[in-house]
Structure formats: C-alpha cells, structure tokens
Protein backbone atom coordinates (compact mmCIF):
# COMPACT_ATOMS: atom_id res chain seq x y z
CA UNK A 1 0.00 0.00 0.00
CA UNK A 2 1.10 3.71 -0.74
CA UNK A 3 2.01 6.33 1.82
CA UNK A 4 -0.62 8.33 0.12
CA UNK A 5 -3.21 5.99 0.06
CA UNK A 6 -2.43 4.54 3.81
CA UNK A 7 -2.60 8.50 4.68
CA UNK A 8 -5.99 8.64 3.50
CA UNK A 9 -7.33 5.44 5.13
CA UNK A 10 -5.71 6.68 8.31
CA UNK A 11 -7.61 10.36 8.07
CA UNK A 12 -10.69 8.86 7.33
CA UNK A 13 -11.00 6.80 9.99
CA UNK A 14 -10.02 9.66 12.50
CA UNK A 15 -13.15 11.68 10.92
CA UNK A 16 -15.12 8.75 11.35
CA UNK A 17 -13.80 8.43 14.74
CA UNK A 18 -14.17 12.35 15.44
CA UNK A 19 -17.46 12.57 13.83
CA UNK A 20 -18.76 9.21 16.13
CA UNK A 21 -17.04 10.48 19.70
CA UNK A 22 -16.59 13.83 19.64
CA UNK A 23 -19.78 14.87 17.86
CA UNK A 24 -21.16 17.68 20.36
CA UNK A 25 -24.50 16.15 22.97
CA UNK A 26 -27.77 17.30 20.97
CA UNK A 27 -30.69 18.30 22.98
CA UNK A 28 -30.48 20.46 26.62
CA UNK A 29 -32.32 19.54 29.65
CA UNK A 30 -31.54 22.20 32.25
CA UNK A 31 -28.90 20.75 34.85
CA UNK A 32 -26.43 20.01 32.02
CA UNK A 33 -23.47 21.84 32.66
CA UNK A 34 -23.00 25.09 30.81
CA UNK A 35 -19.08 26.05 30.73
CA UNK A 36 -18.59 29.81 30.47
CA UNK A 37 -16.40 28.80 27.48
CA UNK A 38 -15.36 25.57 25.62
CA UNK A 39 -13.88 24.40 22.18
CA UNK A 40 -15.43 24.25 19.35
CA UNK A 41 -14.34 22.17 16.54
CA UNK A 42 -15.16 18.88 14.50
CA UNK A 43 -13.35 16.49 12.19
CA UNK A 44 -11.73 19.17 10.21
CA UNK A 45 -9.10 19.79 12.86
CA UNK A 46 -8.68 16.24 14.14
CA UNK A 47 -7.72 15.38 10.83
CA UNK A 48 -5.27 18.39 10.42
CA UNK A 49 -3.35 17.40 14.03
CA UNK A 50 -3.13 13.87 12.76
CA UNK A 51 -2.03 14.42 9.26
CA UNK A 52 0.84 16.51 10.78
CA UNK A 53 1.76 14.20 13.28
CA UNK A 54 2.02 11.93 10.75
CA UNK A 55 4.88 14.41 8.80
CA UNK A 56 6.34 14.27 12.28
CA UNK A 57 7.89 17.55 11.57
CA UNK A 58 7.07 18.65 15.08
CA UNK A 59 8.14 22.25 14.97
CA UNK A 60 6.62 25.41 13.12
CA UNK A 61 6.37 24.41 9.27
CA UNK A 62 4.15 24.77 6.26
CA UNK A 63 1.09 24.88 8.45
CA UNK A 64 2.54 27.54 10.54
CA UNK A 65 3.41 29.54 7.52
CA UNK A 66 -0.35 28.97 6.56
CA UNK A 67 -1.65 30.03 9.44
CA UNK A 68 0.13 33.29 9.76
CA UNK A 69 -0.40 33.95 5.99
CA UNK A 70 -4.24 33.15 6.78
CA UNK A 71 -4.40 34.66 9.70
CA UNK A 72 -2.67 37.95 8.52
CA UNK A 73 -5.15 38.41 5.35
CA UNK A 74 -8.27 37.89 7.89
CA UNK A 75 -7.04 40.71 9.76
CA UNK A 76 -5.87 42.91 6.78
CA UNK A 77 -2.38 43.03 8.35
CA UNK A 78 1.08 42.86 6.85
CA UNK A 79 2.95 40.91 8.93
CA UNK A 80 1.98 37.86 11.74
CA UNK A 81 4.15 35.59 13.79
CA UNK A 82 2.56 32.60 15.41
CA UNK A 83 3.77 32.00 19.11
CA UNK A 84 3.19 29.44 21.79
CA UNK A 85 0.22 31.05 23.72
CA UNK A 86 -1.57 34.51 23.61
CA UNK A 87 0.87 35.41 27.06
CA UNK A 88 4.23 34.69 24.59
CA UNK A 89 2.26 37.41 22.51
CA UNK A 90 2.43 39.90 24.62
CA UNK A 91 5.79 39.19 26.28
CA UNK A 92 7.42 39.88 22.41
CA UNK A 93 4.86 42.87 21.85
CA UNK A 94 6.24 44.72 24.24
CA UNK A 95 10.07 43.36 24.47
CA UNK A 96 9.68 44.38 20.72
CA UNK A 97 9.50 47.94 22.23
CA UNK A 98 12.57 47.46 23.52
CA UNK A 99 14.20 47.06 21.24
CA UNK A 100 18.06 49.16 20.51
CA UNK A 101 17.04 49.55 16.49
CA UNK A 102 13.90 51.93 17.91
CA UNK A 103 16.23 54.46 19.19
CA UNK A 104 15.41 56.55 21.49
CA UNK A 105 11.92 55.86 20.87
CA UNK A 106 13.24 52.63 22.44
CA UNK A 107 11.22 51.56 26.27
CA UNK A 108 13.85 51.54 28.73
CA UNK A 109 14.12 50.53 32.20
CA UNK A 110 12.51 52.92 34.54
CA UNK A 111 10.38 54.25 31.49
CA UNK A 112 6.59 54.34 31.46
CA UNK A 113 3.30 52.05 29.73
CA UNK A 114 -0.14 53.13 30.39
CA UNK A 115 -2.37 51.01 31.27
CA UNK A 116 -5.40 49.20 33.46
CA UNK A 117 -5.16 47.59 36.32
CA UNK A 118 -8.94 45.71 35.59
CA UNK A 119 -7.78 42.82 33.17
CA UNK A 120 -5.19 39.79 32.76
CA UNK A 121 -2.43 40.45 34.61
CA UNK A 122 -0.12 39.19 31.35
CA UNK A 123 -1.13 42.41 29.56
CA UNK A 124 0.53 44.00 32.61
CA UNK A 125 3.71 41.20 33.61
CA UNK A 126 6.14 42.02 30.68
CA UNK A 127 6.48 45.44 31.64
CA UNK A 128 7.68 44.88 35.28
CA UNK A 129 9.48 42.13 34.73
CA UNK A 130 11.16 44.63 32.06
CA UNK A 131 11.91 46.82 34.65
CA UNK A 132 9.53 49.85 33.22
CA UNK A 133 6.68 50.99 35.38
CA UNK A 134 3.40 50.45 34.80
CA UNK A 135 0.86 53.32 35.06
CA UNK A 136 -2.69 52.43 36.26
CA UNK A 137 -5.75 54.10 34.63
CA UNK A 138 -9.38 53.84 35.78
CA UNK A 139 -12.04 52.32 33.76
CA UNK A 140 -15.41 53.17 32.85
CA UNK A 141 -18.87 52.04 33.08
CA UNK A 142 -20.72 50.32 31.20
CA UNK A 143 -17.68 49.48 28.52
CA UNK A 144 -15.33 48.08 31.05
CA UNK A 145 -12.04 50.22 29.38
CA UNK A 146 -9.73 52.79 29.91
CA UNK A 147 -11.52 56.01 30.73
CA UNK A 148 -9.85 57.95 28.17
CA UNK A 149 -10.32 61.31 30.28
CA UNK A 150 -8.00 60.03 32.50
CA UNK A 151 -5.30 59.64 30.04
CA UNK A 152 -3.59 62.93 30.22
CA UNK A 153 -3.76 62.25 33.69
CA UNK A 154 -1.40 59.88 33.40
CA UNK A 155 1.12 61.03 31.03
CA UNK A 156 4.93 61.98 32.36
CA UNK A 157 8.02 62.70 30.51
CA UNK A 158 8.81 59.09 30.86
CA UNK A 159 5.26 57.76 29.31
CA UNK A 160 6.64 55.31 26.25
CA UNK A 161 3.45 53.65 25.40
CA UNK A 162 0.06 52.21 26.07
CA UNK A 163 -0.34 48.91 26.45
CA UNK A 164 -4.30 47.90 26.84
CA UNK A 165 -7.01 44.57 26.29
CA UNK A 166 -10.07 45.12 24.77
CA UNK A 167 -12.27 43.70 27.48
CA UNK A 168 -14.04 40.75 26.57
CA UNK A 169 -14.31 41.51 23.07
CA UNK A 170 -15.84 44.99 23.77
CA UNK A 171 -12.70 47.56 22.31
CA UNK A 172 -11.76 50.41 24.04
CA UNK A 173 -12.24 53.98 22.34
CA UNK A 174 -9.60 53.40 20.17
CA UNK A 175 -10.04 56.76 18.32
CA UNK A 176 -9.49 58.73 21.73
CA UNK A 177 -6.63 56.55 22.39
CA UNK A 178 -4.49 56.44 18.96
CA UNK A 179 -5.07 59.99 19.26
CA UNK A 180 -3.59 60.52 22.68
CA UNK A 181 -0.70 58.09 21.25
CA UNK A 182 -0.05 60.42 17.79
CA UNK A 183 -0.48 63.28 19.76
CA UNK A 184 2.72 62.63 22.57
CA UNK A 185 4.69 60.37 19.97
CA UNK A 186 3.91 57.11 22.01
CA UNK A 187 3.62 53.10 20.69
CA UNK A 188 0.12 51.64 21.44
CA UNK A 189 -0.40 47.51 21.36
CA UNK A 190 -3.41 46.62 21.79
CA UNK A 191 -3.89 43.06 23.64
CA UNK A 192 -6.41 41.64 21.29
CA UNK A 193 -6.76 38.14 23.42
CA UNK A 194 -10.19 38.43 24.35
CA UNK A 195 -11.55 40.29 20.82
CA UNK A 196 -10.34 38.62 17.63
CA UNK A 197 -12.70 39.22 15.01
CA UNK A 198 -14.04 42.94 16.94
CA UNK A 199 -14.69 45.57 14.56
CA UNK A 200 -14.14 49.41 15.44
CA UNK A 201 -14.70 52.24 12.39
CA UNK A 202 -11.94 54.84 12.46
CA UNK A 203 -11.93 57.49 10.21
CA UNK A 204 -15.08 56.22 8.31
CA UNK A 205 -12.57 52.68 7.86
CA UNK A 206 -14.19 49.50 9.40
CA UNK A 207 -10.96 47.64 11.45
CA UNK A 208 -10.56 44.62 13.14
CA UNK A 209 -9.38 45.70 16.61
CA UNK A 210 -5.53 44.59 17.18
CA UNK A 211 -4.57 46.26 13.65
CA UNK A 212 -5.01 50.05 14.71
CA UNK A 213 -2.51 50.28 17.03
CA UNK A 214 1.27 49.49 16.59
CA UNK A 215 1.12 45.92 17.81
CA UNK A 216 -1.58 43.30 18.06
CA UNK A 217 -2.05 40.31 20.27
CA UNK A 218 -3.70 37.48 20.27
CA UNK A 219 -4.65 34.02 22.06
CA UNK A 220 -5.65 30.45 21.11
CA UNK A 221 -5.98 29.15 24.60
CA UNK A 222 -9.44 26.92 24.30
CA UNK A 223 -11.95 28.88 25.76
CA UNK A 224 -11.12 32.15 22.65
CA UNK A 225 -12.30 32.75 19.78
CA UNK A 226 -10.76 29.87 18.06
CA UNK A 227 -8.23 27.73 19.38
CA UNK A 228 -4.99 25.46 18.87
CA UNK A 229 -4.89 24.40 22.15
CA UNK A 230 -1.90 26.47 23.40
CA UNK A 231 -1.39 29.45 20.81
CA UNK A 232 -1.03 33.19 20.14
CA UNK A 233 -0.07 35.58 17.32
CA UNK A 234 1.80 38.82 16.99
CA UNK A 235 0.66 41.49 14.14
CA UNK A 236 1.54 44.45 12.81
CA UNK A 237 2.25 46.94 9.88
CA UNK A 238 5.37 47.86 10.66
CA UNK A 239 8.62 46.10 8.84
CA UNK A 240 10.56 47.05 11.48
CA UNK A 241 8.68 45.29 14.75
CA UNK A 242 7.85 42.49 12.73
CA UNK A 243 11.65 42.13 12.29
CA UNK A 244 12.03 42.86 15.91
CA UNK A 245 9.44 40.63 17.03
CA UNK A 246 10.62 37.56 14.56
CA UNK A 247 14.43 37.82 16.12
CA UNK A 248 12.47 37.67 20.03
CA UNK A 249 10.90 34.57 19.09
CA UNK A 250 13.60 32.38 17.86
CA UNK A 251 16.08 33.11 20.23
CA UNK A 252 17.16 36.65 19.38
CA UNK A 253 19.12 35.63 16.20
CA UNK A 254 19.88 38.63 13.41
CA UNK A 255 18.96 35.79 11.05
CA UNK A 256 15.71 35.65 9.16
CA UNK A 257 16.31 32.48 7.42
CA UNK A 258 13.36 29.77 8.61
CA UNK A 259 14.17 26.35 9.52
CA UNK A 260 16.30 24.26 7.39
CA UNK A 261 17.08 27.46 4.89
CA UNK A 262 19.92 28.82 4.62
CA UNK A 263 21.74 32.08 3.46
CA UNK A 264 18.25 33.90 2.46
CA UNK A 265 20.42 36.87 2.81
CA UNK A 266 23.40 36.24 0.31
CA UNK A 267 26.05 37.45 3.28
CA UNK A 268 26.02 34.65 5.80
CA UNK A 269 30.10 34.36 5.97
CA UNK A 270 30.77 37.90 4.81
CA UNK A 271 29.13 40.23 7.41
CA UNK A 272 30.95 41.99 10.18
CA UNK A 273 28.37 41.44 13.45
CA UNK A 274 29.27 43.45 16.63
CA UNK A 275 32.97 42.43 17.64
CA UNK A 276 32.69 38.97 16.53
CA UNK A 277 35.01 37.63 13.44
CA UNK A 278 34.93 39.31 10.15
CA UNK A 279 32.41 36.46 8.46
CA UNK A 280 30.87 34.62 11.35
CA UNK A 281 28.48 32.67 10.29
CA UNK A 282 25.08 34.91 10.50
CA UNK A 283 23.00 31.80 11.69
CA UNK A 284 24.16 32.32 15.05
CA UNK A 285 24.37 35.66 15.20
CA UNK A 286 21.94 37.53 18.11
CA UNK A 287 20.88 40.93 18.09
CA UNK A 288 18.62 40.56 21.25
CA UNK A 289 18.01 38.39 23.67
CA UNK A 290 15.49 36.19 22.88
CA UNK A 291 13.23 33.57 23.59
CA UNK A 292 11.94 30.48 22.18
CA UNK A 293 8.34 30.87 21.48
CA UNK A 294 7.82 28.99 18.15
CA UNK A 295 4.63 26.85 17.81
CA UNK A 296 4.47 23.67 16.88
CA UNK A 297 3.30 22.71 13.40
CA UNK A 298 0.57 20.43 15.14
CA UNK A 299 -0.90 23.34 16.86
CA UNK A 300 -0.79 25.13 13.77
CA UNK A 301 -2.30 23.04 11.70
CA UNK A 302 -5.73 22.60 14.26
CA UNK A 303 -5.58 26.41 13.86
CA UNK A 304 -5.81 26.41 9.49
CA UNK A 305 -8.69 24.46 10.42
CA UNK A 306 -10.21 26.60 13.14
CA UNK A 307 -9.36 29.94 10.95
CA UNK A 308 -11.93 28.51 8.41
CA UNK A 309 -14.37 28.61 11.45
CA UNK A 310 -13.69 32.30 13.14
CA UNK A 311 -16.55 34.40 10.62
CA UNK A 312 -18.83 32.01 11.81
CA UNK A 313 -17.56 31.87 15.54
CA UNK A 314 -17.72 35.95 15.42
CA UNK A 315 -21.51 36.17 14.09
CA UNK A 316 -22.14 33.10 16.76
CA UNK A 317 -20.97 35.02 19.57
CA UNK A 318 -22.70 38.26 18.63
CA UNK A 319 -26.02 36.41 18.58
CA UNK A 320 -25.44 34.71 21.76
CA UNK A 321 -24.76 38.20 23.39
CA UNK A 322 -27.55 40.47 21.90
CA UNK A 323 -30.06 37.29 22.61
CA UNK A 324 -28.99 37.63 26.46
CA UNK A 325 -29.00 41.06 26.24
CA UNK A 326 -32.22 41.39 25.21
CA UNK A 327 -33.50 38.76 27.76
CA UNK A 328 -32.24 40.44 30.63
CA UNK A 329 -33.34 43.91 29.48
CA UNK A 330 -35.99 44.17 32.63
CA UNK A 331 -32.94 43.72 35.00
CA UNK A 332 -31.73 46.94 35.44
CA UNK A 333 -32.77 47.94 38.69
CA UNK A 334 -30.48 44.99 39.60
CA UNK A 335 -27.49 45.30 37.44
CA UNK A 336 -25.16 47.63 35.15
CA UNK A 337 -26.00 45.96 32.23
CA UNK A 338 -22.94 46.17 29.28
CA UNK A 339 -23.04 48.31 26.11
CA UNK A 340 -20.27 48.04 23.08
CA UNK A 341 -18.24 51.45 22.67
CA UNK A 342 -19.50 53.75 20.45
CA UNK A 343 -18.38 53.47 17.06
CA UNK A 344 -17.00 49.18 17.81
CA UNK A 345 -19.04 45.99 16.98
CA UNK A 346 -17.53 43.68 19.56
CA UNK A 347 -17.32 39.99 19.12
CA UNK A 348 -17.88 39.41 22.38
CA UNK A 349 -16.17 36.71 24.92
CA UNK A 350 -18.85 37.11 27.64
CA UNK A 351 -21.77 38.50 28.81
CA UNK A 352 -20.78 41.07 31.83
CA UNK A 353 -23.16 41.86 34.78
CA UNK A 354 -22.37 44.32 37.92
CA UNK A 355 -24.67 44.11 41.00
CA UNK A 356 -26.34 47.48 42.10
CA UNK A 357 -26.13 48.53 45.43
CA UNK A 358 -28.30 46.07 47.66
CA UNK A 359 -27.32 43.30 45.28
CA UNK A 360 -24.57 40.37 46.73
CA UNK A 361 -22.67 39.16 44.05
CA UNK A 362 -21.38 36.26 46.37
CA UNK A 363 -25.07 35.41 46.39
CA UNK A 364 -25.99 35.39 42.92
CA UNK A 365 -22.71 34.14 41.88
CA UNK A 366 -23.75 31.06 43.92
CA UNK A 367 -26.80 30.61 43.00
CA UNK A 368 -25.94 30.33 39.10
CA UNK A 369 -23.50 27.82 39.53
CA UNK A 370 -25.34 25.67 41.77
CA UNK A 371 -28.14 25.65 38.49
CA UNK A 372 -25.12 23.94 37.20
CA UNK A 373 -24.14 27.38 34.92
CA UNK A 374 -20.17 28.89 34.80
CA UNK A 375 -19.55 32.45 35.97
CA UNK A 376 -16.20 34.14 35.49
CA UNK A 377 -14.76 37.24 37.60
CA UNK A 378 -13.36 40.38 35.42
CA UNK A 379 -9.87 38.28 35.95
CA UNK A 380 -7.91 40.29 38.14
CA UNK A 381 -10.38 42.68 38.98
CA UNK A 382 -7.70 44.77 40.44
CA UNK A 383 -4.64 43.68 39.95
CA UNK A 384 -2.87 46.08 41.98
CA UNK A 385 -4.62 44.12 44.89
CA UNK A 386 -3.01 40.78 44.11
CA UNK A 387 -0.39 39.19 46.10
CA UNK A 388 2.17 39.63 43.31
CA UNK A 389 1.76 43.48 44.00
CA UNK A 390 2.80 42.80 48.21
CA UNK A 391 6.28 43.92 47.77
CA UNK A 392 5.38 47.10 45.31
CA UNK A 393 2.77 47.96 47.73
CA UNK A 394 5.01 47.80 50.69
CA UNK A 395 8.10 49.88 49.33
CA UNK A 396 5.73 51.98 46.44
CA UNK A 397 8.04 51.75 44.08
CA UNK A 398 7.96 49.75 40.53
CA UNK A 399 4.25 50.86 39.61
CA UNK A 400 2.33 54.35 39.34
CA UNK A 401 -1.69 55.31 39.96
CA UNK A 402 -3.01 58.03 38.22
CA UNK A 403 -5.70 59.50 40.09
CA UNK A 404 -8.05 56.79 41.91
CA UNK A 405 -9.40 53.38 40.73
CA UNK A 406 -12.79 53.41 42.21
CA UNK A 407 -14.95 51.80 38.67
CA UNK A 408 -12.19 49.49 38.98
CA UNK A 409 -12.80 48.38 42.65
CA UNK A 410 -16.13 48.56 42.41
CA UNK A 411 -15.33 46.19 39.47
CA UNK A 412 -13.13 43.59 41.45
CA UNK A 413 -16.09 43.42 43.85
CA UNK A 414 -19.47 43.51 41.98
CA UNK A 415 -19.04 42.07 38.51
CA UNK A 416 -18.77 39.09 37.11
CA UNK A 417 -19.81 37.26 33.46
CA UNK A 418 -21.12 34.79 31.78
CA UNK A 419 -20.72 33.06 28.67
CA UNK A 420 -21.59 33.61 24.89
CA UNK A 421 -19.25 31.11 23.14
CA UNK A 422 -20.54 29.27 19.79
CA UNK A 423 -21.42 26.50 21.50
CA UNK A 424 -24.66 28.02 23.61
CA UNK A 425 -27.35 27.11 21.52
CA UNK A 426 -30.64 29.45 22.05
CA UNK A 427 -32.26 26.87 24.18
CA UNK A 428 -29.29 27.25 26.71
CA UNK A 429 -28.98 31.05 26.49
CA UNK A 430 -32.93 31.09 27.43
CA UNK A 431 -32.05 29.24 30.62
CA UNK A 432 -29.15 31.22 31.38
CA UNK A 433 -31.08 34.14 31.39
CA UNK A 434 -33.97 32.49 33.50
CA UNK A 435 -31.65 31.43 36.17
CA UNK A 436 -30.43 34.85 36.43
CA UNK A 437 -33.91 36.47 36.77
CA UNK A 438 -34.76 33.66 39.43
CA UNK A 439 -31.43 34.75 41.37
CA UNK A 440 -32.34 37.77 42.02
CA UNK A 441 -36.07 37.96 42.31
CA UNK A 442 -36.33 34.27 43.80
C-alpha cells in the first residue's frame, strides 16, 4: 500500500472516529453543565493534528506559515508571527519595544506604559518584569475600558506607550486613544486576546481591533475565539517590529532564514556582526536576547482548520450576546447591564453583569452555579490588589496610579460574566437568562 493511500485510510478513519465520539451532545435539559467557554471544533481539525503528526515535523512548518499567511489576510495586516500562547504574545509585543534599532523611541528601564489595572495580569507582567513601570488608569462604566479622560492624567516625561485589552471583546475607544498616542509620539499595542474578530470604524474605515494600534495580540488558549490548544499571534504593519518581534521569538538571532534554509540573505560568511570575526556565520548571530516561542506545526495546523471557522464563531458570539441582552433587558434595577463602545461591533467573549447597590454578588454568583451554569470574575479585577503586588505595595516603588481606581474596585467586587461562546445554543442562552432572573427575584 502507498504512503498516500495509507494517509488517506488513516484520516478517514479519524473523521469517522471524530465525527462518532466527539460529535457535540444534541438536545439540553436544564442541569447540564454550561461552561462559560469551551472548544469548538469537529473532524476538520482532528484530521489536520493527525495528518501533521504523521509528517512528524514537530516544529513550526508549512502549516505555521499557513496560518500566519491566513491569519494575517483575515485581519488585513502585513505581517503575523505565530507563538506558543496569547501570554508569549504579549511578552514579544512589548520586548519588541525594547528594542536598541527603535532608538530613542526605544522603552527603557525605569520608562513608562499606560495602562489598566482591571484585566489579565499578562497584559501587565512584561512590563515589570522589564523593569519599566506600569501606570494604572481607571475604567469606565458600562464598557469596562480605559476612561480615556484620565489619560492625560497619566502622562509623564517618561510615558513610552500604552499597552491595553479590549475587554471581553468589547474595544476600548480606540479613536481617543491612537489619538492621545499620535499626539505625545507614544507606541500603542493593543492586547487583542479576548476580541479577535471585533470591529471598530476609524476614520469612516471599518478595522478589526488589534490592527489600529502598533502591535496586536492574540490568544488560542481553548476557551477564545478559536483555538490550537496552546497558541497566540503577533501582528503588525510595521517592517521594522515584525523584524524585531521575529528575532524575540527564535532566540534573538539577526537571522531571518526559517528552519532548514539557509543564506536567504546572500552574506552569511561575509558580514561583520558586533565584535565577533569578520564572516561569522550569521546563523548564530543575536541581536537581542530572545526567547523560544515557536509553535508547533501540530498546533498550527488545528488552527488552518479553526481559521476557516472564526466568521462564523464571530456572528455566533454576537447572537449569543444580543439574545442575552435582550433577555435580561428588565434587570436593570439589579445590574449595570454592558453596552459596546460607540463606534466598535464587539465579538464578544462574555456577557458582563455588575450588581447594584443592595445586590450580593457572592449570592448570585452562587446561585448560578449551583443551576449547574459557569460564571467568570473580570480576571484580576484589580490587579494592583493581588499578592504579586505585596512587595510594590510595601516599598511603592515599581508601579504608578493616576488618580483613583474606584470603577475598577467597584469592578473587582461587583461584577462578574457569563458566557456567549458558539457552543450556547438558544435553548441554553434562554435558561441562562432564567436562572439569572430567578437569582435575584427568587
């Protein structure tokens, strides 16, 4: 028998096998357990992981390079590097900042980022562990971001950037903050993790949030948009960080030659690098220091298949929200009910709710999940308040506030979501929304 042919018996039993075991439960009867998010896939991307462990390549190849060519022309982007989860992302979006070929547009130590302290504390990690001080905005109600008022608040002759998530799919005013960026000569990456496939009009241009800004992130962990397991992506339109962010990932070499090529350049024994030997050989020549943060081409190739799927995951999600939204319209007197920026069309990654005054979240909270239905905090809520912040807190160095975080405290201890991923059928939204109402009016 051929490898071709054995190949193909091989893949169709694994869509047989796919399509017989992991064929999603039909029907709901209320009790079943409704995850705030889960994956969402069928044969299509069982197939994909097999037929590249079968090429047993292992590392980033051809479906990597599809990916990030897909991936790129979804977004209307030049440039996208796959990484090893949506965290790696944002570590090389802002190391990429770093960077000695900016100049002295170049984040140093010591140096400034804007930001929130109501999100994933990843958007927030690279910069102290940098050595460059974060500076805490507060957010507003009902969007969840940056109050952009507060912005100029913030700003010192050491602000570099702004470094910000669009939360749960729902983007900040990215018009007020590109133009705080233009306006005092600053980088903005947006951390895109929780809003692939968000639209905001800028201009009188429809964009996908992530591609406004300098540098985009994004993740693949399961419960996004769409998923390779473990997973993230870097974009942008700039030659330069793309070059940047490239030489992060695999291990800070000058070298742009993939895998198994070699010489791309035409100069890899005649260059003078640094102090090193007139003619070193460029392959292991490093102008940062780097990381390795490569995918693997299995992961990849469950994401070709999953990329196929994200239109339909985006309109999904929309649905699910606007359906819940509309169901829960009479609660008002009970919660802060969330509305998309002006000007965005979120694809949103859940459905958030903050109690009123009178209202215990603890309670409510409880009461979902014991009807068997997942609830989710607004992550860190306020990150500042975390353990990891002890030793900041105690000598005040290594961070800045700007002004007062009260939305955001009221944040970390009235709100909390629920979920609108593709899988929720209509049926199960319904009975989300019911189990709410009963929670608070018994």
């Amino acid at each position: 028998m051929s490898e071709q042919k054995m190949r193909g018996e091989i893949l169709a039993l694994v869509r047989e096998y796919c399509d017989k075991y992991h064929a999603p439960k039909e029907g709901f009867t209320p009790g079943d357990r409704l995850p705030y998010a889960a994956r969402v896939y069928d044969h299509e991307e069982m197939e994909n992981l097999v037929s590249s462990a079968l090429e047993f390549w292992l590392t980033a190849g051809h479906y990597t390079d599809e990916f990030e060519r897909g991936f790129a022309a979804y977004l209307g982007v030049k440039h996208c590097s796959l990484v090893n989860s949506g965290s790696s992302a944002n570590l090389l979006a802002f190391m990429a900042l770093t960077s000695p070929l900016l100049g002295e547009r170049a984040v140093g130590r010591g140096d400034e980022v804007v930001t929130v302290a109501a999100g994933f504390p990843t958007t927030v990690a690279p910069i102290i562990q940098y050595g460059a001080v974060p500076v805490f905005v507060d957010v507003s109600l009902p969007t969840y971001n940056v109050d952009t008022t507060l912005l100029e608040g913030a700003l010192s002759d050491r602000t570099k950037a702004v470094m910000i998530a669009h939360t749960l799919g729902n983007p900040f005013d990215l018009a007020a903050v590109k133009a705080f960026c233009d306006r005092h000569n600053l980088w903005l990456v947006e951390d895109n993790c929780d809003a692939l496939g968000s639209q905001y009009t800028l201009n009188g241009k429809e964009c996908y949030t992530g591609t406004i800004g300098d540098i985009g992130t994004s993740s693949f962990y399961p419960p996004h948009h769409m998923t390779m397991g473990e997973g993230g992506a870097v974009y942008t339109n700039n030659a330069l960080l793309h070059r940047i962010v490239r030489s992060l990932r695999d291990w800070g070499r000058d070298c742009i030659c993939a895998s198994g090529q070699d010489n791309l350049c035409g100069h890899r024994f005649d260059r003078q690098d640094g102090e090193l030997p007139r003619g070193y050989d460029h392959k292991y020549v490093y102008s940062h220091f780097g990381y390795n943060l490569k995918v693997t081409d299995m992961q990849a190739a469950v994401g070709v298949a999953q990329l196929k799927k994200l239109p339909a995951f985006v309109e999904r999600r929309r649905h699910n929200f606007a359906r819940l939204r509309v169901a829960l319209a009479d609660l008002e007197e009970f919660f802060v009910l969330p509305e998309a920026t002006a000007h965005a069309d979120p694809s949103w990654f859940g459905f958030l709710l903050t109690c009123r005054e009178g209202l215990e979240r603890t309670k409510i909270v409880r009461y979902i999940e014991e009807h068997s239905i997942q609830t989710r905090m607004l992550f860190a809520g306020d990150l500042t308040k975390h353990p990891c912040f002890d030793e900041m807190r105690r000598t005040g160095e290594g961070y800045r506030i700007a002004g007062r975080l009260d939305v955001t405290d009221r944040i970390m201890n009235d709100t909390f979501w629920l979920g609108v991923y593709p899988g929720l059928t209509d049926e199960k939204i319904d009975y989300m929304a019911q189990v709410v109402k009963d929670a608070v009016r018994g």
